[in-house]
C-alpha atoms as a PDB file:
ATOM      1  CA  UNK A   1     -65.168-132.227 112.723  1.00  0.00           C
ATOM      2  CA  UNK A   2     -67.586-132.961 109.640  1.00  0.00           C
ATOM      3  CA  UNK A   3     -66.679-136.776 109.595  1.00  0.00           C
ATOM      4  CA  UNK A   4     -67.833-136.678 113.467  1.00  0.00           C
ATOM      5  CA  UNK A   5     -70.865-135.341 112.478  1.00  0.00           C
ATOM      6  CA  UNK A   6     -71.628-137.428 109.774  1.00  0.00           C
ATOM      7  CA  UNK A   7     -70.874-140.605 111.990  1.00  0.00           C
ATOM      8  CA  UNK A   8     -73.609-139.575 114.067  1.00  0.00           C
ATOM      9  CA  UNK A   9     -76.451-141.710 114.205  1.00  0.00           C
ATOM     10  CA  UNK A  10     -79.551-139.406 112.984  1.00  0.00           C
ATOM     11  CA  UNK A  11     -83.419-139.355 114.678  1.00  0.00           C
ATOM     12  CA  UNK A  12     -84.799-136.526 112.647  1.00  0.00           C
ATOM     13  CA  UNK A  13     -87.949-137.438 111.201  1.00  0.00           C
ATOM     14  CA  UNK A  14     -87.971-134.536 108.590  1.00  0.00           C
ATOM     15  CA  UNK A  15     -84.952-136.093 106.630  1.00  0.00           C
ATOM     16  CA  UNK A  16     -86.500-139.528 106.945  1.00  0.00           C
ATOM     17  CA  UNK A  17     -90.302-138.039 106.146  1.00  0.00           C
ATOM     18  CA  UNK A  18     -87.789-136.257 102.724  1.00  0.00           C
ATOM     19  CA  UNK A  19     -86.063-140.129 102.132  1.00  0.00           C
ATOM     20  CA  UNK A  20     -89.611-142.030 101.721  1.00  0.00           C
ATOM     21  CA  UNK A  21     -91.367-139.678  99.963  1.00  0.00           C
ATOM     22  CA  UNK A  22     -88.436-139.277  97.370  1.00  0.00           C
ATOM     23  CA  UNK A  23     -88.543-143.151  97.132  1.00  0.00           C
ATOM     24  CA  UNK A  24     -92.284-143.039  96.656  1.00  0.00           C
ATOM     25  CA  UNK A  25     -91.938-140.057  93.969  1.00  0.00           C
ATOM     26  CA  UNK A  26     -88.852-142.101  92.193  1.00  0.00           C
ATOM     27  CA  UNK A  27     -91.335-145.484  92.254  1.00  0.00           C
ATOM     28  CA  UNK A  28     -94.176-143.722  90.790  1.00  0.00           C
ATOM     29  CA  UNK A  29     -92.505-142.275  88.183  1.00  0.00           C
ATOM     30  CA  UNK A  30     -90.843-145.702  86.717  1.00  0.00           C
ATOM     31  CA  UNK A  31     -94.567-146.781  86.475  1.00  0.00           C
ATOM     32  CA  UNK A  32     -95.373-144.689  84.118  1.00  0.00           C
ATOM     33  CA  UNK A  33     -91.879-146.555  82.011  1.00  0.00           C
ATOM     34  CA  UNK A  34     -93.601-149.761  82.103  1.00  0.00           C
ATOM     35  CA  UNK A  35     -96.011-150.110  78.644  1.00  0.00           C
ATOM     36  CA  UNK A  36     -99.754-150.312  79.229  1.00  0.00           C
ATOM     37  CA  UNK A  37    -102.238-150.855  76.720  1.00  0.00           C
ATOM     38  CA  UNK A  38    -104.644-148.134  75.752  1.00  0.00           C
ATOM     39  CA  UNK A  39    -108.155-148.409  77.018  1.00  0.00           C
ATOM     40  CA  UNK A  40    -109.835-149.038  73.459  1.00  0.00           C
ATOM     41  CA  UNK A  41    -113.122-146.784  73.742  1.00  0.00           C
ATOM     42  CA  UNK A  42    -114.455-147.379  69.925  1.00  0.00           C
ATOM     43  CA  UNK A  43    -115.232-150.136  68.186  1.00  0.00           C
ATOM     44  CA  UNK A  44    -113.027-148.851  64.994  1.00  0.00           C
ATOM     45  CA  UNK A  45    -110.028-148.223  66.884  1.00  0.00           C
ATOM     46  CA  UNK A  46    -109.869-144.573  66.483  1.00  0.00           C
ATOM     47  CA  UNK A  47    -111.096-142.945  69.662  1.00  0.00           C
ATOM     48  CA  UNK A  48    -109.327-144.899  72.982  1.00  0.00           C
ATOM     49  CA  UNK A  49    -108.135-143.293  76.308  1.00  0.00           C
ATOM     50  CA  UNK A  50    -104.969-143.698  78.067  1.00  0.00           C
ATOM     51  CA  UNK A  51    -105.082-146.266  80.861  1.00  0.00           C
ATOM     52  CA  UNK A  52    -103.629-143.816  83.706  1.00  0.00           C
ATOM     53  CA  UNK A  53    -105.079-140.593  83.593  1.00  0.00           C
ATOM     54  CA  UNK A  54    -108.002-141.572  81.016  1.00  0.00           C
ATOM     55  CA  UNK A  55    -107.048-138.646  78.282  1.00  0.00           C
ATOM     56  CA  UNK A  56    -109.553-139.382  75.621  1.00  0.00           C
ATOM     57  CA  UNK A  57    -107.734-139.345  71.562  1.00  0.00           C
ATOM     58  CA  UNK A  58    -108.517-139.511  68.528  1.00  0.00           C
ATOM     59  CA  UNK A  59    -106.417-140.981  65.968  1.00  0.00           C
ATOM     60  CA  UNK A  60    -107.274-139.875  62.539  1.00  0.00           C
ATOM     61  CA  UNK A  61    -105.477-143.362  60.660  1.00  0.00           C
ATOM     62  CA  UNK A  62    -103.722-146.062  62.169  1.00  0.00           C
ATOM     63  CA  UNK A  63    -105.638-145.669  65.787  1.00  0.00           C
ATOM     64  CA  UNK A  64    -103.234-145.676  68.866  1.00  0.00           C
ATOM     65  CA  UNK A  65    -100.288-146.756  66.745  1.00  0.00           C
ATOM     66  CA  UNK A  66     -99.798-143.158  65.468  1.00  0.00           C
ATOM     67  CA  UNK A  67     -99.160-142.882  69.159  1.00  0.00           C
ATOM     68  CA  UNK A  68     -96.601-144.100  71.791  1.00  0.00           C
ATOM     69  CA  UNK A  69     -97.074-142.248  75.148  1.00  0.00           C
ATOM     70  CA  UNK A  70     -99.567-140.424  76.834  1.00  0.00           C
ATOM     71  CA  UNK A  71     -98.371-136.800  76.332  1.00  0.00           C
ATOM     72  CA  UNK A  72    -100.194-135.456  79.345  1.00  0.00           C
ATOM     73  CA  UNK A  73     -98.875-138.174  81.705  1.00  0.00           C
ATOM     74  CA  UNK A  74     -95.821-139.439  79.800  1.00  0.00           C
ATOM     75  CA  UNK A  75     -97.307-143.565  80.303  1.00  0.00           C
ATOM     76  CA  UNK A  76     -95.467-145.279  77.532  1.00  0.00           C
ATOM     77  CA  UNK A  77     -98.257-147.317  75.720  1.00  0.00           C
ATOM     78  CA  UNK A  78     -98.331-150.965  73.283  1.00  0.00           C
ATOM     79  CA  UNK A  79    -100.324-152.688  71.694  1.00  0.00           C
ATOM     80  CA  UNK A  80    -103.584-153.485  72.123  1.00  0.00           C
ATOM     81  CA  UNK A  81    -104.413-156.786  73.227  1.00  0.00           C
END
């Protein structure tokens, strides 16, 4: 009886509406995987903001290298270019 059921072809727009927006969800999230450069604000290096949500830091030596994601967003960050 369950394999009939599961052969059945499906129209239900909830489950489909639940299969995009995981997709979408899943998509978004690996963005945040791929390494951006920090948004350099200062001309020293020591005060830059993350490129996705625009968290301002402050890093007290080496500027953003003390630093290798975002840790409000979780975007992975290199070098500056």
């Amino acid at each position: 009886m369950e394999k009939s059921v599961l052969k059945e072809k499906s129209n239900d727009t909830k489950t489909k509406y639940l299969t995009v927006s995981m997709f979408h969800d899943i998509s978004r999230q690996l963005g945040y995987r791929v390494p951006k450069p920090p948004i350099n604000v200062s001309p020293d290096g020591h005060h830059f903001e993350c490129p996705t949500c625009g968290t301002k830091f402050e890093a007290l030596e080496d500027g953003p290298d003390e630093f290798n994601v975002c840790y409000i967003c979780g975007q992975l960050w290199k070098e500056f270019e």
